[in-house]
N, C-alpha and C. Protein backbone atom coordinates (compact mmCIF):
# COMPACT_ATOMS: atom_id res chain seq x y z
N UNK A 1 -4.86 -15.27 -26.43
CA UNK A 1 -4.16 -15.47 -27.69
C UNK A 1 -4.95 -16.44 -28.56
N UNK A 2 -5.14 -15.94 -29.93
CA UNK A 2 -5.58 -17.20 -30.92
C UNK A 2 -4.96 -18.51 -30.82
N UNK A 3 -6.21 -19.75 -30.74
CA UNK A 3 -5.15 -20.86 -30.63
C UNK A 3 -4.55 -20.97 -31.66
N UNK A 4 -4.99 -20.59 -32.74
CA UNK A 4 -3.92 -21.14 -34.02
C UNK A 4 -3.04 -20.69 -34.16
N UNK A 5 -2.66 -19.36 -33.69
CA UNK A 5 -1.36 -18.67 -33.40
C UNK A 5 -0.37 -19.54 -31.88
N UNK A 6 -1.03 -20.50 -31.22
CA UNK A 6 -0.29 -20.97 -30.22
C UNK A 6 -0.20 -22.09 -31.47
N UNK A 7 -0.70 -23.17 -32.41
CA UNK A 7 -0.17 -23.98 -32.54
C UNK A 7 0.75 -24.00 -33.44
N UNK A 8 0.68 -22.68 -34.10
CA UNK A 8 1.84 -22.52 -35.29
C UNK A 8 2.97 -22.30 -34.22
N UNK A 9 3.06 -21.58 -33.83
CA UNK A 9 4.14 -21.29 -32.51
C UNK A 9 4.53 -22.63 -32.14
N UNK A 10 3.85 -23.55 -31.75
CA UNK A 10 4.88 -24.76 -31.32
C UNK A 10 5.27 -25.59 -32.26
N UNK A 11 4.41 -25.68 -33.73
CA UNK A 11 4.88 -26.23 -34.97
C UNK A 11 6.45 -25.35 -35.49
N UNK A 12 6.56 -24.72 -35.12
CA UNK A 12 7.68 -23.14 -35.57
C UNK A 12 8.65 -24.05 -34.32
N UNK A 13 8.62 -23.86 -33.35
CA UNK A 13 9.53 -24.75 -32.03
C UNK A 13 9.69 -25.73 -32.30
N UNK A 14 9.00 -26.91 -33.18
CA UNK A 14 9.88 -27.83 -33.22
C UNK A 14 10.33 -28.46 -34.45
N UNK A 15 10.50 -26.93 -35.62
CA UNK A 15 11.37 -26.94 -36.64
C UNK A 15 10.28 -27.08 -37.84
N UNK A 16 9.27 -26.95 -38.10
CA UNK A 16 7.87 -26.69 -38.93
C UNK A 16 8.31 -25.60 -39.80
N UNK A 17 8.70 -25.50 -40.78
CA UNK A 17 8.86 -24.00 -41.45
C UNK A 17 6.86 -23.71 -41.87
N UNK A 18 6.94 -22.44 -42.20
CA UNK A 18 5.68 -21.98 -42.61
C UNK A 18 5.75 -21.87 -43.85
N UNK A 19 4.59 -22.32 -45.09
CA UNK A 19 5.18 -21.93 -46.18
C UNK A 19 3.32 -21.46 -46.64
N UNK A 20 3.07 -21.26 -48.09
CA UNK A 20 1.50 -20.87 -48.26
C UNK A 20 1.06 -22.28 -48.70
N UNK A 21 1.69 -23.09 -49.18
CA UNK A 21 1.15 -24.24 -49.30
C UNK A 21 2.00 -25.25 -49.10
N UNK A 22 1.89 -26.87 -48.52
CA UNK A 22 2.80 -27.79 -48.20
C UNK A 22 3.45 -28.34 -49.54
N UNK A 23 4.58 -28.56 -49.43
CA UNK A 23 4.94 -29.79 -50.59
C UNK A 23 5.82 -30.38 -50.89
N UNK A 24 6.71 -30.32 -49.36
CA UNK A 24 7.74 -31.48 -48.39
C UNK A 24 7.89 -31.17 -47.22
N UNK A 25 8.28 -32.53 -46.62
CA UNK A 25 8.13 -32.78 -45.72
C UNK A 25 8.87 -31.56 -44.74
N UNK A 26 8.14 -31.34 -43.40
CA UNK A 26 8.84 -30.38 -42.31
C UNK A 26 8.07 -28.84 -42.50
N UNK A 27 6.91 -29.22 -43.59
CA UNK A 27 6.53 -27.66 -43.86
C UNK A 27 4.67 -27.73 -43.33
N UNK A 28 4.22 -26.70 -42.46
CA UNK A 28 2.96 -26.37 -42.72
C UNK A 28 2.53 -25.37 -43.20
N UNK A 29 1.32 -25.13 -43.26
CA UNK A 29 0.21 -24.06 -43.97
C UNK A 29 -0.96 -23.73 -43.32
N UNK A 30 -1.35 -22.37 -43.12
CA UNK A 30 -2.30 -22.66 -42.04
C UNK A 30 -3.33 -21.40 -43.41
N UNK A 31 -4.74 -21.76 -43.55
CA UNK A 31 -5.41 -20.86 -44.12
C UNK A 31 -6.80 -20.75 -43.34
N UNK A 32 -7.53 -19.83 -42.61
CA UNK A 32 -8.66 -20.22 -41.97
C UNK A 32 -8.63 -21.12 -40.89
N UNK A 33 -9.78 -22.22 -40.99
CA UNK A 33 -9.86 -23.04 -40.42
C UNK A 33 -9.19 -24.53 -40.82
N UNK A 34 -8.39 -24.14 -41.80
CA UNK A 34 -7.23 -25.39 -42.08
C UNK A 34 -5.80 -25.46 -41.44
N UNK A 35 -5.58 -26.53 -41.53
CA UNK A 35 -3.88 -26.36 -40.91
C UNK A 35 -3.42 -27.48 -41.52
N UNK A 36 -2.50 -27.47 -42.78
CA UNK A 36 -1.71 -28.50 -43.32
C UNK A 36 -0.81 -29.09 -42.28
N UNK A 37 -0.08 -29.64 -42.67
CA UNK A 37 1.35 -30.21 -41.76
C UNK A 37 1.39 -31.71 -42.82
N UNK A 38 2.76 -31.50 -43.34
CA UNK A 38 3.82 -32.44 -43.67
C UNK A 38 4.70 -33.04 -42.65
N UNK A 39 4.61 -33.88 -41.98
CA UNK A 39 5.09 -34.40 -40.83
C UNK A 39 6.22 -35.24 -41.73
N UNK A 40 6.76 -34.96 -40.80
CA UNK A 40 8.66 -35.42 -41.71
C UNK A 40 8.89 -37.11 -41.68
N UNK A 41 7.57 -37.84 -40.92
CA UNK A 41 7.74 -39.24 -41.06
C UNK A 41 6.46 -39.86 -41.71
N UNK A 42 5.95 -39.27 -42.60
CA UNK A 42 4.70 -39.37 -43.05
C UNK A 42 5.10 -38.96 -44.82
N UNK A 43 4.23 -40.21 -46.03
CA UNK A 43 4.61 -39.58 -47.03
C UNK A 43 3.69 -38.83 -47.40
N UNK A 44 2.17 -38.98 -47.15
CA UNK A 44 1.75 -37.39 -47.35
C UNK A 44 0.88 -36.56 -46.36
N UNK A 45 1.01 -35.46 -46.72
CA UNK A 45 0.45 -34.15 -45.40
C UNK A 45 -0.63 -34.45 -44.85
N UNK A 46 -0.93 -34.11 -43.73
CA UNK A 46 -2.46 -34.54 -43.57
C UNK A 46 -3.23 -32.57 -42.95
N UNK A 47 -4.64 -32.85 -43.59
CA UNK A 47 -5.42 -31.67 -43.27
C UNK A 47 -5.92 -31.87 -42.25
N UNK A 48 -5.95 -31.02 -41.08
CA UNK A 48 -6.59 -30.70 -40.12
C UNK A 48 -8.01 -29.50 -40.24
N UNK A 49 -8.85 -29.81 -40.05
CA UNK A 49 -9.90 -28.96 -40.17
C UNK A 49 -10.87 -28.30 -38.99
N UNK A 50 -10.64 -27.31 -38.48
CA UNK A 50 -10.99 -26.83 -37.42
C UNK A 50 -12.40 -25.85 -37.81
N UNK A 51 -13.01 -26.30 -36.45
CA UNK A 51 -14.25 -25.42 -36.17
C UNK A 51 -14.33 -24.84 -34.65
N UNK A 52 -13.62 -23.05 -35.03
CA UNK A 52 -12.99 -22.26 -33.55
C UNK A 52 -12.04 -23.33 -33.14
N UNK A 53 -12.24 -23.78 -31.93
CA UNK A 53 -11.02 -24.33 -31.47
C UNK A 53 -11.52 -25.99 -31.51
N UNK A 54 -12.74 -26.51 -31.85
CA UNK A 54 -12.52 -27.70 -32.16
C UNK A 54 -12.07 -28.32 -33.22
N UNK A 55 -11.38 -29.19 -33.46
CA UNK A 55 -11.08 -30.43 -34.63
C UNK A 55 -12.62 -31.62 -35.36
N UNK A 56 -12.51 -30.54 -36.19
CA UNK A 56 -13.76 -31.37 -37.41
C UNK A 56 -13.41 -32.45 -37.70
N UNK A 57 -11.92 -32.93 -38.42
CA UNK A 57 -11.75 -33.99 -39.71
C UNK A 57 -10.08 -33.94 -39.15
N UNK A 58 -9.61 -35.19 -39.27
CA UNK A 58 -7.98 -34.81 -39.87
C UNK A 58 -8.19 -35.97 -41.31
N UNK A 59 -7.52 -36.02 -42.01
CA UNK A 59 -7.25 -36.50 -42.99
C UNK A 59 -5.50 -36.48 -43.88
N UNK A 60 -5.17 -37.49 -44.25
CA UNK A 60 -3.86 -37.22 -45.08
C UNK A 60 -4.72 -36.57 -46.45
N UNK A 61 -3.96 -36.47 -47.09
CA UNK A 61 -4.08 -36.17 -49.03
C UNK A 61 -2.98 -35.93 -49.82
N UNK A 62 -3.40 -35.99 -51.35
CA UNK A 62 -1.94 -35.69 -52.37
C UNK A 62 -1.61 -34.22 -52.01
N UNK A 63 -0.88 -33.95 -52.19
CA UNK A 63 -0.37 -32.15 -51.76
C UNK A 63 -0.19 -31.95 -53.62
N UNK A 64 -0.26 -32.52 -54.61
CA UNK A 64 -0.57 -32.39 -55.54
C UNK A 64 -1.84 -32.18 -56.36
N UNK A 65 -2.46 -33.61 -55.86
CA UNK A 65 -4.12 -32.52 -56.47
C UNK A 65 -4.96 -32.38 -55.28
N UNK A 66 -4.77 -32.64 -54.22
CA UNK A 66 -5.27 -31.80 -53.04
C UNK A 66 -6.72 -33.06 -52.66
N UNK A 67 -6.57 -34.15 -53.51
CA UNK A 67 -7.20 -35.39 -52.98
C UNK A 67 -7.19 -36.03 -52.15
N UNK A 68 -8.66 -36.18 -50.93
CA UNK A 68 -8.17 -36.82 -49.68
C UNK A 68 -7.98 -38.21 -49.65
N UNK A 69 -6.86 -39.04 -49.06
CA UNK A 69 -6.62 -40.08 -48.86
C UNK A 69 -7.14 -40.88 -47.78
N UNK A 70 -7.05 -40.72 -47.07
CA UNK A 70 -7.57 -41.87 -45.82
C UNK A 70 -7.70 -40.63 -44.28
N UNK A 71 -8.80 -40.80 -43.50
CA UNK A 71 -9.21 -39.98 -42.03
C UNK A 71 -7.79 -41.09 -41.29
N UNK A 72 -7.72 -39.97 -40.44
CA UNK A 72 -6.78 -40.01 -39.43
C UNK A 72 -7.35 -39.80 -37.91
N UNK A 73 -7.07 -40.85 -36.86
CA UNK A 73 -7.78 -40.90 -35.62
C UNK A 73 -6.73 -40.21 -34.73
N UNK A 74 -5.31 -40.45 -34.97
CA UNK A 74 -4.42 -40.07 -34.07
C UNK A 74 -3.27 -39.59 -34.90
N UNK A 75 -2.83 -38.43 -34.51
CA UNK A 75 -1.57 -37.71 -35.02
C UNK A 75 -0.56 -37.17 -33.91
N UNK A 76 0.42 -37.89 -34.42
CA UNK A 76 1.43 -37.55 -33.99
C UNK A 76 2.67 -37.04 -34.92
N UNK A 77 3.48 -35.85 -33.87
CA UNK A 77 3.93 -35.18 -35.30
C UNK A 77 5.46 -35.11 -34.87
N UNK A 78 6.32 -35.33 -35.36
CA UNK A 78 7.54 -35.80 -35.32
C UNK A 78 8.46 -34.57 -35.09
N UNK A 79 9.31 -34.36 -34.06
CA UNK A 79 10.47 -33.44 -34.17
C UNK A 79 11.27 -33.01 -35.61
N UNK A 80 11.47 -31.99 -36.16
CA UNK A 80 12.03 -31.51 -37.40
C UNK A 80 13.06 -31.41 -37.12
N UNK A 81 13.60 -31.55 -35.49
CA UNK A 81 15.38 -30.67 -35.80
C UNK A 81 15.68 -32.18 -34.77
N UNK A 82 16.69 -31.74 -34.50
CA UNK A 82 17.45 -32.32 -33.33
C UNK A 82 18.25 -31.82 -32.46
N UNK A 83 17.76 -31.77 -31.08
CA UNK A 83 18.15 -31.41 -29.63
C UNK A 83 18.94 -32.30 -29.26
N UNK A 84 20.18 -30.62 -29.10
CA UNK A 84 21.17 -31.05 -28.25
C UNK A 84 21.11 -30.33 -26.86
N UNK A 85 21.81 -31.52 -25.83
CA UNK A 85 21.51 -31.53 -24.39
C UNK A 85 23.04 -31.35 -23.89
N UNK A 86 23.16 -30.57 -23.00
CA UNK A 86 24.55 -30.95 -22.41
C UNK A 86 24.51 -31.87 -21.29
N UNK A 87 25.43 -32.29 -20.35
CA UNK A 87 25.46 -33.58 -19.67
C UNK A 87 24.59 -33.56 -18.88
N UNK A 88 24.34 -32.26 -18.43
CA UNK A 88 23.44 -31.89 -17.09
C UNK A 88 21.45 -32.17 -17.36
N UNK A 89 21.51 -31.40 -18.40
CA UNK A 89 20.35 -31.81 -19.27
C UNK A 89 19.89 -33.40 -19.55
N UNK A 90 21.13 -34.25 -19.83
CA UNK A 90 20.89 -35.02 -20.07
C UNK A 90 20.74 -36.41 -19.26
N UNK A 91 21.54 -35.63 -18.40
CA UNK A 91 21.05 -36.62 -17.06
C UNK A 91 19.50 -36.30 -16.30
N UNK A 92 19.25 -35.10 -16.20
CA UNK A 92 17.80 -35.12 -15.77
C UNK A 92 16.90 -35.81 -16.69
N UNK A 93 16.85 -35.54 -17.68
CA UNK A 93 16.09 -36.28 -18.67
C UNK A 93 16.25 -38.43 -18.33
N UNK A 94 17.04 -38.35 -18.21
CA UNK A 94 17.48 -39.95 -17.87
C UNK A 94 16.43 -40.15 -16.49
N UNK A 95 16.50 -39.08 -15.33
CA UNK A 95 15.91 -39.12 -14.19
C UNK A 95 14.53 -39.61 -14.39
N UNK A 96 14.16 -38.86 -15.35
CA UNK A 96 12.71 -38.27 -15.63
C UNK A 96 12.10 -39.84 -16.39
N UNK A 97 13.06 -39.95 -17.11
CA UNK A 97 12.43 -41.29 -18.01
C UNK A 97 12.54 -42.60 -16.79
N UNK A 98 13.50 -42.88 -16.18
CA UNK A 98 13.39 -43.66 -14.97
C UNK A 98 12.24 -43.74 -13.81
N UNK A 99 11.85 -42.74 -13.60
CA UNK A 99 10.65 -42.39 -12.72
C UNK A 99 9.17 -42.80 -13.42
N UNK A 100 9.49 -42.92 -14.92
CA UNK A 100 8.23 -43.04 -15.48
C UNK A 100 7.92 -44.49 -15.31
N UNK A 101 9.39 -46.00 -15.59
CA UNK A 101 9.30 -46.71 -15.28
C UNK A 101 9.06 -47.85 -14.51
């Protein structure tokens, strides 16, 4: 499978709408070897720039005139929705975080 088709797929899973271009938050864009993402705790999008499956550049920018702002070393990209757990769920999860401690 194309990776960029696996990462839209998990951007899509955790509430990413797809749009052709970003221009609020919770939305990406994928053209080529680009991949926008408006990360819903971030005020502006940052470009990802891929070569095949490596990462060239990330960078934020205006989603207005498409000016880059500042390189980015680490991204992290924030849940769009919110998961609900029932008790059972939510006690393993408790397990899981305890074990890490």
């Amino acid at each position: 499978m194309n990776i960029s088709k696996v990462k839209e797929k998990q951007l899509v899973k955790i509430g990413y709408k797809k749009v052709d271009s970003v221009t609020s938050a919770g939305e990406f864009s994928r053209r080529g070897d680009v991949l926008d993402i408006f990360n819903i705790i971030d005020t502006n999008p940052t470009r990802i720039d891929f070569f095949d499956t490596t990462i060239e550049d990330i960078h934020s920018f205006d989603f207005l005139t498409f000016e880059k702002k500042e390189t980015i070393t680490t991204l992290n990209i924030a849940p769009n929705r919110i998961f609900n757990f029932d008790e059972n769920q939510k006690q393993e999860i408790i397990k899981k975080i305890n074990k890490i401690k």
